[in-house]
Protein backbone atom coordinates (compact mmCIF):
# COMPACT_ATOMS: atom_id res chain seq x y z
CA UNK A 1 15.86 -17.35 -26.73
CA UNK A 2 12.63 -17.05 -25.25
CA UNK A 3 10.87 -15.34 -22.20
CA UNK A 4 9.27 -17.90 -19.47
CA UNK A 5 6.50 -16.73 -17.30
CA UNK A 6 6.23 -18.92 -14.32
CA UNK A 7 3.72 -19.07 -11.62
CA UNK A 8 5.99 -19.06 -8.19
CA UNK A 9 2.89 -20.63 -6.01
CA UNK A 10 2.75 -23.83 -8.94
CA UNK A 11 5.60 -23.85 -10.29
CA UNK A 12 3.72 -24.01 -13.62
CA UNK A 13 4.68 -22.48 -16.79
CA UNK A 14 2.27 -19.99 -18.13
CA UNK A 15 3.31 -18.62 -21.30
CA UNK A 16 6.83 -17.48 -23.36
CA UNK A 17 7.29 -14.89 -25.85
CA UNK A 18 10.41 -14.61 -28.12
CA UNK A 19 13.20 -12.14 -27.54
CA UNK A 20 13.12 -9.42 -30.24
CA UNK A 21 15.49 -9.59 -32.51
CA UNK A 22 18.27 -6.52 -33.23
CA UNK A 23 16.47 -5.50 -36.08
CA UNK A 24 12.48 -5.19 -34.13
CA UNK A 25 14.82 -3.31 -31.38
CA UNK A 26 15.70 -1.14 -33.81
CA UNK A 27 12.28 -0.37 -35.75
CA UNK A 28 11.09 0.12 -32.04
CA UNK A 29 13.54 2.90 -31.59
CA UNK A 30 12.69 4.59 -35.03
CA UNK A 31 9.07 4.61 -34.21
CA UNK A 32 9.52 6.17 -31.21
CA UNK A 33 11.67 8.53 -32.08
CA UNK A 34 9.47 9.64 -35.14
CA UNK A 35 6.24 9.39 -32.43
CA UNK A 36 8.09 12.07 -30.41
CA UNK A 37 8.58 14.50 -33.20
CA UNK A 38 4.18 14.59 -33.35
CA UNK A 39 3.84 13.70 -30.11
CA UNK A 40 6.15 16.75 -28.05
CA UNK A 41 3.94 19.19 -30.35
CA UNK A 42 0.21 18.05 -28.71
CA UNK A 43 -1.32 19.79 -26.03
CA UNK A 44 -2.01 19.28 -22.41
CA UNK A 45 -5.35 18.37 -22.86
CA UNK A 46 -4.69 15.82 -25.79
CA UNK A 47 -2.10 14.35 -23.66
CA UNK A 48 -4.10 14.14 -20.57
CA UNK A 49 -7.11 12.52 -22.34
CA UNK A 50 -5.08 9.71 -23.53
CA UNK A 51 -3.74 9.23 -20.03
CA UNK A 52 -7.33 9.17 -18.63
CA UNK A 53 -8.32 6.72 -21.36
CA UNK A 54 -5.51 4.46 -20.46
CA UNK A 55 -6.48 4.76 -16.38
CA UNK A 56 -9.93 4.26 -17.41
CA UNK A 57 -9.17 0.81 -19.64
CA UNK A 58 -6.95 -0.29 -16.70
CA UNK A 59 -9.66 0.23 -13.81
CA UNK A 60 -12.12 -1.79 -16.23
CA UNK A 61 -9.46 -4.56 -16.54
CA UNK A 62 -8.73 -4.73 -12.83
CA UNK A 63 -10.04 -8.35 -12.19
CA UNK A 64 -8.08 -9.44 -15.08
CA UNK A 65 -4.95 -7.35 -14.37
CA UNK A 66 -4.80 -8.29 -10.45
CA UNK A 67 -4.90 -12.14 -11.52
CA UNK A 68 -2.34 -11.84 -13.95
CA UNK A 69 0.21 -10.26 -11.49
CA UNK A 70 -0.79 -12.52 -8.98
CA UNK A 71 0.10 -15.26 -11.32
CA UNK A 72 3.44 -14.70 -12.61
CA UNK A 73 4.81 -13.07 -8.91
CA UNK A 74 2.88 -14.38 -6.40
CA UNK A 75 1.59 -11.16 -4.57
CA UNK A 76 -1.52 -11.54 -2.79
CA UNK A 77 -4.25 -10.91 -4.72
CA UNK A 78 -6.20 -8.00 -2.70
CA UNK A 79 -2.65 -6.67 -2.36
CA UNK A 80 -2.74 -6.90 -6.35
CA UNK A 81 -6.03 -5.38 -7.03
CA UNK A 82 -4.60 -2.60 -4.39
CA UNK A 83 -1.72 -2.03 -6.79
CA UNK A 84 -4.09 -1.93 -9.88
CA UNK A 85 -6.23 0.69 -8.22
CA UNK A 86 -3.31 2.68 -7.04
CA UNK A 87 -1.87 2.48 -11.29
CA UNK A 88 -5.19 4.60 -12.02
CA UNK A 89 -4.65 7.20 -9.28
CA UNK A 90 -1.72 7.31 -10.77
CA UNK A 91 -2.45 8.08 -14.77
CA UNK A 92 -5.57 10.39 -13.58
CA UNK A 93 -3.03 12.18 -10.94
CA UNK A 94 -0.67 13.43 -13.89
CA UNK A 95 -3.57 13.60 -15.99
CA UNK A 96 -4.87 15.93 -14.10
CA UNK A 97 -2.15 17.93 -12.41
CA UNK A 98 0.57 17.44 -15.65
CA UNK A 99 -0.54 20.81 -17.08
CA UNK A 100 -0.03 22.91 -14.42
CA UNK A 101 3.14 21.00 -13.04
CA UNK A 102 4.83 21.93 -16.19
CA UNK A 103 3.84 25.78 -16.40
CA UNK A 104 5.99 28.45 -17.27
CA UNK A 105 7.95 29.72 -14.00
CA UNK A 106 8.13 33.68 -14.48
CA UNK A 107 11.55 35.19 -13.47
CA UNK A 108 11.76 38.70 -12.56
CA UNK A 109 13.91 40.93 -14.56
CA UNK A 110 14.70 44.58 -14.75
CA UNK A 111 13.26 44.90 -18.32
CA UNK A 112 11.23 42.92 -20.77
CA UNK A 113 10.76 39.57 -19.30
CA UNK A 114 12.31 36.02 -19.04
CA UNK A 115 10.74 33.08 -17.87
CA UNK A 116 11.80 29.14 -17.84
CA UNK A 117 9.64 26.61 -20.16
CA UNK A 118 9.98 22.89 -19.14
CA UNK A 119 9.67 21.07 -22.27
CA UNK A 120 10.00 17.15 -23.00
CA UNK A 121 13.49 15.98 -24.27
CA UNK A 122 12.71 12.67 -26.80
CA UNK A 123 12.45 9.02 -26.53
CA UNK A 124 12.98 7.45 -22.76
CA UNK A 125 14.04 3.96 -21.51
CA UNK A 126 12.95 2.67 -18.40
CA UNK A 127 13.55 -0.72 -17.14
CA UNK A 128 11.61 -1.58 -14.22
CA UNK A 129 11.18 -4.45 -11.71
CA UNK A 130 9.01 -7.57 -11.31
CA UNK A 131 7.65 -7.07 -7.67
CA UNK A 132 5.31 -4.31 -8.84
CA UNK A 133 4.85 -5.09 -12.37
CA UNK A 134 2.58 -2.33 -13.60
CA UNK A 135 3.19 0.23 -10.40
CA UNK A 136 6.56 0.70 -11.21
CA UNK A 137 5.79 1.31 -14.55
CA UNK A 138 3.43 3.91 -14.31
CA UNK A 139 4.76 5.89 -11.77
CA UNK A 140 7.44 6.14 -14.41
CA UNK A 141 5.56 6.49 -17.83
CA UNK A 142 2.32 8.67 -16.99
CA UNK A 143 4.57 11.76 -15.72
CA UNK A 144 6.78 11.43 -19.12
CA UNK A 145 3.97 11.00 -21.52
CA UNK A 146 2.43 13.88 -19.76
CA UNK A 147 5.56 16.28 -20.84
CA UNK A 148 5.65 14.71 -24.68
CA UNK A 149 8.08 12.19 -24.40
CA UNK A 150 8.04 9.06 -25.49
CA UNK A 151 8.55 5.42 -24.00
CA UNK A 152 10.35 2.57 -24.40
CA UNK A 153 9.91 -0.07 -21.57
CA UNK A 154 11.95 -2.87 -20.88
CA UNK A 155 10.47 -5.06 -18.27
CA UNK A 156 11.65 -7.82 -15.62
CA UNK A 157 11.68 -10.90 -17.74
CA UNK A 158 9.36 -12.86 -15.68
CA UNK A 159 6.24 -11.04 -15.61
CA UNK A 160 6.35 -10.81 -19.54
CA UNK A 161 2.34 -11.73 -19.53
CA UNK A 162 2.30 -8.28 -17.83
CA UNK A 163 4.77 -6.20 -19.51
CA UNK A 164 2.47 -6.89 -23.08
CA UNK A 165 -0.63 -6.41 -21.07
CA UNK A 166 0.75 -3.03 -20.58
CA UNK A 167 1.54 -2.35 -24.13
CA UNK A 168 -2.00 -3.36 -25.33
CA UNK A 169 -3.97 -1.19 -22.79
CA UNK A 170 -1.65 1.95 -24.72
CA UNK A 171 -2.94 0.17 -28.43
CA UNK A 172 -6.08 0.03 -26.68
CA UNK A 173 -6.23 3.67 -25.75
CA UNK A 174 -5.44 4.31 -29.59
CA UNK A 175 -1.71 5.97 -28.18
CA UNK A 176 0.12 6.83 -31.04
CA UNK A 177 2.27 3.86 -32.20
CA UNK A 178 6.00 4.52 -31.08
CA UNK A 179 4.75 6.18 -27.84
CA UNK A 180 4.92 3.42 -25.55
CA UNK A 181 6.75 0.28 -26.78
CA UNK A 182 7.42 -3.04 -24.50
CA UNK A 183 10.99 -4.65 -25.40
CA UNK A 184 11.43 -8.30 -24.62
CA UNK A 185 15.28 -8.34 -24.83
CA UNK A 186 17.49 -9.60 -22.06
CA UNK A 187 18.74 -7.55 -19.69
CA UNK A 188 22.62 -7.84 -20.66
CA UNK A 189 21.59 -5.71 -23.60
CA UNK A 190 19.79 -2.75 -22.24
CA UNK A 191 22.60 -0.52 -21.07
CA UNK A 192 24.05 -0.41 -25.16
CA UNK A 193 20.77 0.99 -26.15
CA UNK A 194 22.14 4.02 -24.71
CA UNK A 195 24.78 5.00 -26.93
CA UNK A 196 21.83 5.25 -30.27
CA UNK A 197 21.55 8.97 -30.08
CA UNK A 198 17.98 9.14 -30.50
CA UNK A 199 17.55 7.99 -26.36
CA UNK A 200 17.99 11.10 -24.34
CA UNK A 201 17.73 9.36 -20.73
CA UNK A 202 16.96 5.82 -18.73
CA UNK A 203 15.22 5.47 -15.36
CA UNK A 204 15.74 1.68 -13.44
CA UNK A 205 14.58 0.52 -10.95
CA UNK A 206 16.18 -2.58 -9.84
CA UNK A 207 19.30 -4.21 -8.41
CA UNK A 208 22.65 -1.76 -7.41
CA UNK A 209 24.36 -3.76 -10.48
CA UNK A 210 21.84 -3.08 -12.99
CA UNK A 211 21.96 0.53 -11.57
CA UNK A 212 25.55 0.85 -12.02
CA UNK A 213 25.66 -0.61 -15.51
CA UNK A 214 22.64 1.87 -16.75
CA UNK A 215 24.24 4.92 -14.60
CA UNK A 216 27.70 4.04 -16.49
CA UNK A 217 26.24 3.57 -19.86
CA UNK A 218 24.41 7.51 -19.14
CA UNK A 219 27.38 8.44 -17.78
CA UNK A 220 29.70 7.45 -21.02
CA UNK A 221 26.82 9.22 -23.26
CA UNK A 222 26.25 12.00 -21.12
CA UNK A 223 22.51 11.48 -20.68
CA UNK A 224 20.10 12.01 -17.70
CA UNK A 225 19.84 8.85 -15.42
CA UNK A 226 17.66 8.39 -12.25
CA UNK A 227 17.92 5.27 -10.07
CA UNK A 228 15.82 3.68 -7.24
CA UNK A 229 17.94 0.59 -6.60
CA UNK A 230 17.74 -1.61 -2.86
CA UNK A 231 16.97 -0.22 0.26
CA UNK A 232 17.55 -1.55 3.71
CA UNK A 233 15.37 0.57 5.86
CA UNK A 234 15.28 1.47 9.36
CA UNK A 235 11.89 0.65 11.26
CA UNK A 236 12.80 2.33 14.78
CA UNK A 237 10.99 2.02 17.66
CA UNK A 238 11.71 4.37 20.48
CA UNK A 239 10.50 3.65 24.66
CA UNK A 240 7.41 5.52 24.51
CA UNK A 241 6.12 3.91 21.13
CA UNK A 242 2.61 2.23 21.01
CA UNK A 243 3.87 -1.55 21.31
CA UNK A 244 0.96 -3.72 20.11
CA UNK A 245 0.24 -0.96 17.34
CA UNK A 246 4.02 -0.83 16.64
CA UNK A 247 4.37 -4.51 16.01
CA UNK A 248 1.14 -5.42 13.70
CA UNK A 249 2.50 -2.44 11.46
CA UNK A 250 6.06 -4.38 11.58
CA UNK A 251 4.30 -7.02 10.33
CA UNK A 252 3.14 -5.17 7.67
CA UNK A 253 5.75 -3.39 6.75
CA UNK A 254 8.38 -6.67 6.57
CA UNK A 255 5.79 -8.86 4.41
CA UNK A 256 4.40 -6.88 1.95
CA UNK A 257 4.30 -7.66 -1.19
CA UNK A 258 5.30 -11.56 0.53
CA UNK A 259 8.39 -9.00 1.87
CA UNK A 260 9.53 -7.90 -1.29
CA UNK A 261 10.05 -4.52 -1.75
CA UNK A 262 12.84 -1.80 -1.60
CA UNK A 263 10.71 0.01 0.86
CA UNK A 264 10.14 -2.76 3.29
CA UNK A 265 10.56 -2.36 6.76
CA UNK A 266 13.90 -4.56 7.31
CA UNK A 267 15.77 -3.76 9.97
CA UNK A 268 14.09 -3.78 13.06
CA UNK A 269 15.91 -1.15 15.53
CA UNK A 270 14.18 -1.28 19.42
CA UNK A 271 15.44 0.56 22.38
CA UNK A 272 16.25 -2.01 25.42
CA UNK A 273 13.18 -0.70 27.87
CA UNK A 274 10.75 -2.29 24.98
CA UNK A 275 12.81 -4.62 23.42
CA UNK A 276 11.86 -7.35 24.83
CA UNK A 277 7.97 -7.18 24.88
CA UNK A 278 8.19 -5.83 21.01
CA UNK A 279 10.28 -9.04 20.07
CA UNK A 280 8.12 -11.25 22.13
CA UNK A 281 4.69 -9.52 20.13
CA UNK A 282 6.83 -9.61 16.97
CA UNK A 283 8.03 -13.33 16.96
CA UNK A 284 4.04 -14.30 17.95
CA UNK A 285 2.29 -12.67 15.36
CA UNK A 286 5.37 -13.60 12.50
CA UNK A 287 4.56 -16.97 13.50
CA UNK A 288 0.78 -16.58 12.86
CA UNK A 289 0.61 -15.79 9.54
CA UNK A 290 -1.04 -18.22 7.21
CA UNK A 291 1.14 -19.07 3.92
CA UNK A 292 -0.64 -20.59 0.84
CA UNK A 293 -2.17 -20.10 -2.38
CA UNK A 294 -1.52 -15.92 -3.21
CA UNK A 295 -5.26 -15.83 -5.35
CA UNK A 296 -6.94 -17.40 -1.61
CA UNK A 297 -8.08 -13.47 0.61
CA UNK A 298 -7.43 -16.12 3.74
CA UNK A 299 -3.30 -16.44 3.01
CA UNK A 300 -1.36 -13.36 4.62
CA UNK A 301 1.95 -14.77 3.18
CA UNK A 302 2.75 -16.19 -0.48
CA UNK A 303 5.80 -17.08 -2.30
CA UNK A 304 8.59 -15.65 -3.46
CA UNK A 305 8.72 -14.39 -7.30
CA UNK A 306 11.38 -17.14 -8.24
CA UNK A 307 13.08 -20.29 -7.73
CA UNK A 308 16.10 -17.92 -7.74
CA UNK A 309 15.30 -15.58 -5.22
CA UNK A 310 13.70 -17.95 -2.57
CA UNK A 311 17.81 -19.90 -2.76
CA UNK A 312 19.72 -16.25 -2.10
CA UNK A 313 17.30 -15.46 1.13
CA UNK A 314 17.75 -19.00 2.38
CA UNK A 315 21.86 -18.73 1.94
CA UNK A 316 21.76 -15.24 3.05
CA UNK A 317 19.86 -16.47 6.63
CA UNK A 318 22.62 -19.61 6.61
CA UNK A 319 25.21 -17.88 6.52
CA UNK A 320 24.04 -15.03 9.23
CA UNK A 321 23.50 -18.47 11.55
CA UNK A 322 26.94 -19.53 10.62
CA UNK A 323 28.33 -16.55 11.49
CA UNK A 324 26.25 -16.19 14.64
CA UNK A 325 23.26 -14.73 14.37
CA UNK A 326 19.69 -16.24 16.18
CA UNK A 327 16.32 -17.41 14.30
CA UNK A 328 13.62 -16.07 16.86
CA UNK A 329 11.26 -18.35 14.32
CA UNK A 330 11.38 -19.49 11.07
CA UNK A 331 14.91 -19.60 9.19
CA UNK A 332 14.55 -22.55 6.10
CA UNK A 333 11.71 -23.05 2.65
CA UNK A 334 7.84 -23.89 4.40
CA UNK A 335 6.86 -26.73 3.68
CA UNK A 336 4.64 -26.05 0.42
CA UNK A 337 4.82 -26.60 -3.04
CA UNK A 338 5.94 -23.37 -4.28
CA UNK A 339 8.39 -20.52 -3.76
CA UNK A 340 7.76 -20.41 -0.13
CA UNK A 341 9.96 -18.89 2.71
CA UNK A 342 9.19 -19.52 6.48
CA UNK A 343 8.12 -15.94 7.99
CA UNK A 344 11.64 -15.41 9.94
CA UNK A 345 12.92 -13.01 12.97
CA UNK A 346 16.87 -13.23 13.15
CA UNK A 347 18.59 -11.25 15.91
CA UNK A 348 22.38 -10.96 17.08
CA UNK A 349 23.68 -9.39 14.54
CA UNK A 350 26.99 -8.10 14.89
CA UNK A 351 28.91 -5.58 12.31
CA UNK A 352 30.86 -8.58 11.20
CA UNK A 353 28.37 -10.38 10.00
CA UNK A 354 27.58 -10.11 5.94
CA UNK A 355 23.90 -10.01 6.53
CA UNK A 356 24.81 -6.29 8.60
CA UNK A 357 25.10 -4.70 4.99
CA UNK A 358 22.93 -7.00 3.08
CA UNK A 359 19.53 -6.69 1.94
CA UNK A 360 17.10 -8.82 2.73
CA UNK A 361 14.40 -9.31 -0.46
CA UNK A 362 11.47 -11.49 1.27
CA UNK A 363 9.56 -12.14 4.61
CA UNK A 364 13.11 -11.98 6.76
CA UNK A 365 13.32 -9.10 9.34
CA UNK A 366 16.46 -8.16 11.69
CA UNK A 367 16.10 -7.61 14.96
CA UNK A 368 18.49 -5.23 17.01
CA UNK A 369 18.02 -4.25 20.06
CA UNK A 370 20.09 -0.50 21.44
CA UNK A 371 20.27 1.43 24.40
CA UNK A 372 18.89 4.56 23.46
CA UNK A 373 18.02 6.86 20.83
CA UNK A 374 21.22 7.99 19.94
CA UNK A 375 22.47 4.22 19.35
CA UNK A 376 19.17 3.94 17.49
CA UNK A 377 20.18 6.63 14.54
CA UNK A 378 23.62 5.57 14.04
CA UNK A 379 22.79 2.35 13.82
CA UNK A 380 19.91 3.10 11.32
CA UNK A 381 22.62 5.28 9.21
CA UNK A 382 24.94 2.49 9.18
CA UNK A 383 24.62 1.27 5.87
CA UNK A 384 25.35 1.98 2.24
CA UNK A 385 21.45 2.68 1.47
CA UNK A 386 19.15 4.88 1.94
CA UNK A 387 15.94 4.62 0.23
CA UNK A 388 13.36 4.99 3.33
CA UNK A 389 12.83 4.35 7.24
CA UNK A 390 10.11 4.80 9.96
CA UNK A 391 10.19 6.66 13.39
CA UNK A 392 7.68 5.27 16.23
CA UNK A 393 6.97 7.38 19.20
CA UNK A 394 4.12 9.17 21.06
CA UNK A 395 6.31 12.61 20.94
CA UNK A 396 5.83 13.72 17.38
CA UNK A 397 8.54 16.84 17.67
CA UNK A 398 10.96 13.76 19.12
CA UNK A 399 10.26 11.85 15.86
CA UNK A 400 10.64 14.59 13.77
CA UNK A 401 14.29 15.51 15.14
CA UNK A 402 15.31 12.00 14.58
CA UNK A 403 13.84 11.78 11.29
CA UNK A 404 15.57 14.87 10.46
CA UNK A 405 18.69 12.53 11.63
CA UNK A 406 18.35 9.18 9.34
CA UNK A 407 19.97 9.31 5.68
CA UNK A 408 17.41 8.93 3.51
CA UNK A 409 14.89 9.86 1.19
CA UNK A 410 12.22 9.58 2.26
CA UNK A 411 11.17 8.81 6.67
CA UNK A 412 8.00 8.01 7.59
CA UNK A 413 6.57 8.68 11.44
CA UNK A 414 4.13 6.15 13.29
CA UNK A 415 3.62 3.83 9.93
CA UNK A 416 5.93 1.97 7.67
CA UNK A 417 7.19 3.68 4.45
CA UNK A 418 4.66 3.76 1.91
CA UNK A 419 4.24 5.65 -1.56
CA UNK A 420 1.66 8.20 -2.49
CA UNK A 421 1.11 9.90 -6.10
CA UNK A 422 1.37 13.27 -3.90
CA UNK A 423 4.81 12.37 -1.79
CA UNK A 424 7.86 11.99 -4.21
CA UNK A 425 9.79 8.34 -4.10
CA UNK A 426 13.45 8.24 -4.03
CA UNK A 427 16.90 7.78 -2.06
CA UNK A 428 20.33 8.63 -1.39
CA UNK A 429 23.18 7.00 -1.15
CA UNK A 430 23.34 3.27 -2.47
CA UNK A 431 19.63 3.33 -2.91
CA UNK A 432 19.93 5.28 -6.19
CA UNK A 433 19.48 9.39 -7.05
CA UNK A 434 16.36 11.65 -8.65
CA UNK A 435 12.55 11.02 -7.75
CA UNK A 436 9.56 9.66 -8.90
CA UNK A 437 5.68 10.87 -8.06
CA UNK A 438 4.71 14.05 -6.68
CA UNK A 439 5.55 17.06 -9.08
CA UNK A 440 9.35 16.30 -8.72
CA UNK A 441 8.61 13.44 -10.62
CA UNK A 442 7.47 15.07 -13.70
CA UNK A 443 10.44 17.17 -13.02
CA UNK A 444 13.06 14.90 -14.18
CA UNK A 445 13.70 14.67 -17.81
CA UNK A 446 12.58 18.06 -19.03
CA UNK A 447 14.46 20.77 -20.36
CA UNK A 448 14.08 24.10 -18.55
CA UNK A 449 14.70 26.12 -21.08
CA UNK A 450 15.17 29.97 -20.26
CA UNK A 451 13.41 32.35 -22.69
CA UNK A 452 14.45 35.63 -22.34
CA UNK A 453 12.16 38.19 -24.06
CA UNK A 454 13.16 41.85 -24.28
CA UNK A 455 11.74 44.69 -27.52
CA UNK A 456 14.36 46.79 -29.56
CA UNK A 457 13.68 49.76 -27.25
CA UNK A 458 15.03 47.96 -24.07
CA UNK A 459 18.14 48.32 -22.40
CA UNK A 460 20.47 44.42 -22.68
């Protein structure tokens, strides 16, 4: 079996690259299991140079880099030189901070003293997602390479072009061989890889049934999982909000990344006094965007990643009209050669309707209109994730309390949900468990070990 990459704007097929076999799966594994016995045993500063050296090869290969996403997913390219950027802040963030994230933490005791030590735990699987193909890898590998484990990486199989490019900037750095491998294997196969002992934990990011399937596989083996699956968040706009400012940022937040990602602003929750001037702004400037080649700075909109997803949006907004629901503008494929959905407003949703507790992966936002703030938070808690959400309001202490209200990670006031290598990433519910970035992300496979120290004259 091969691996097709496939430009979504085209149609054309770039490349393929051959699934490894059992036995290259398993040589992988060995190498990075023997890697980690050298490689939890280096210091800080060893570490952190080689994660500087990688940040620093990246940032030279940014032209090159942003293309290559650009090409086998379709995000815009300024959007993918933003995400190339953001990968280096990334490697120099735990580069820099890694050392002093994993300190001892001193305990106090009545004699001697005890104090815990966080120290790496072996060889790591992540499998990560296509819609930010080296993001979502970082965020993930530069915090764990940074404590002495070791990586193995399977990613989404159509941005394989990327997934090597990824392994070659780590051969590049001169990274020990076994600490950061790229499997091509299908994704059927990954959750197995958990029961060989020498895997201590997986990370996904993904769909809620690849998430279940790697949580279930942990689960049987009794390993460490953490999951960011889908999200369905909240974007809630309360009576005293900034209208015009409120809808450009709506824009934003529904079509980046051409609308896919977990964190997109999806569900559009207005109170009645504004509804119907934010709709009005909303529909006109949704309608506006330019759609056309992703690697052109002019096109605000580009295709979807696949042939695959572009046919589950356009039966997901089908069905809602079946069922009821309104297109405020857009609703069926654009006319272009490509994977390319109409920018689309749908509103009249009732509870009944599937597309209530669906996510919507692509330039599609829900419109709901309530009759107060109150209405507003339950209807932003009602549903099964829980990955993000944004307040909007002139009264800051008002946004706060119902921030404080809304299940989910992570809330965001006056500006769709975005990620930061300071703010930990990560849900509740549906959309998955642990965190990524920020110091709690280094903070998830470790062992914090207790050492308790006391001399032969002290009391036990």
């Amino acid at each position: 079996m091969s691996i097709q990459s496939i430009n979504p704007y085209t149609l054309e097929k770039l490349k393929s690259f051959n699934e490894m076999t059992e036995t290259q799966i398993e040589e992988a594994i060995t190498k990075a299991h023997k890697t980690y016995q050298t490689w939890k045993l280096t210091s800080f500063e060893d570490r952190a140079k080689l994660l500087n050296k990688v940040a620093s090869i990246i940032k030279e290969k940014k032209p090159e880099l942003s293309k290559l996403i650009t090409a086998e997913m379709g995000k815009l390219i300024k959007q993918a030189e933003y995400e190339i950027d953001y990968v280096v802040s990334i490697f120099e963030y735990y580069a820099k901070n890694g050392e002093s994230f994993l300190a001892d933490e001193t305990l106090k005791v009545e004699t001697g003293e005890a104090f815990i030590r966080k120290s790496p735990v072996g060889v790591l699987l992540g499998v990560e997602p296509w819609n930010f193909p080296f993001y979502q890898v970082a965020r993930f590998a530069a915090p764990n390479i940074m404590i002495g484990n070791t990586i193995l990486l399977k990613h989404a199989s159509n941005v394989p072009q990327c997934a090597k490019a990824i392994e070659d900037i780590f051969k590049e750095a001169n990274a020990p061989e076994g600490l950061y491998t790229n499997l091509f294997m299908p994704g059927s196969k990954v959750s197995k890889l958990l029961d060989d002992k020498r895997i201590q934990g997986a990370s996904l990011t993904g769909s809620e049934k690849a998430g279940a399937s790697l949580a279930e596989a942990a689960g049987k083996n009794i390993k460490k999982s953490v999951l960011e699956l889908g999200g369905s968040d909240p974007f809630i706009v309360l009576e005293d909000a900034d209208i015009d400012r409120a809808t450009t940022l709506a824009i934003y937040g529904r079509t980046v990344n051409n609308g896919q990602s977990c964190v997109a602003s999806k569900r559009f929750i207005v109170v009645e006094e504004v509804a119907d001037e934010f709709l009005s702004k909303f529909t006109t400037k949704m309608s506006a965007l330019k759609l056309g080649d992703p690697m052109d700075v002019k096109t605000q909109l580009g295709p979807l990643s696949s042939e695959g997803a572009l046919n589950t949006i356009l039966k997901q907004v089908e069905k809602a009209v079946s069922q009821g629901a309104k297109i405020e503008t857009g609703g069926k494929k654009a006319d272009l050669i490509g994977n390319f959905m109409q920018p689309t407003i749908i509103s009249n949703i009732t509870p009944e309707m599937d597309l209530y507790k669906e996510e919507l992966f692509g330039p599609v936002a829900s419109f709901y209109r309530v009759k107060n703030e109150k209405e507003a938070i339950e209807l932003a808690n009602a549903t099964d994730f829980g990955l993000g959400g944004s307040v909007f309001s002139k009264d800051l202490e008002r946004a706060k309390n119902v921030a404080n209200q809304i299940d989910s990670g992570m809330v965001f006031i006056n500006q769709p949900t975005k990620s930061s290598t300071e703010l930990p990433f990560g849900g509740t519910k549906r959309s998955g468990y642990g965190r990524e970035l920020s110091a709690l992300g280094i903070d998830e496979f470790v062992n914090k070990k207790l050492i308790r120290v006391i001399s032969e004259n002290d009391k036990m």
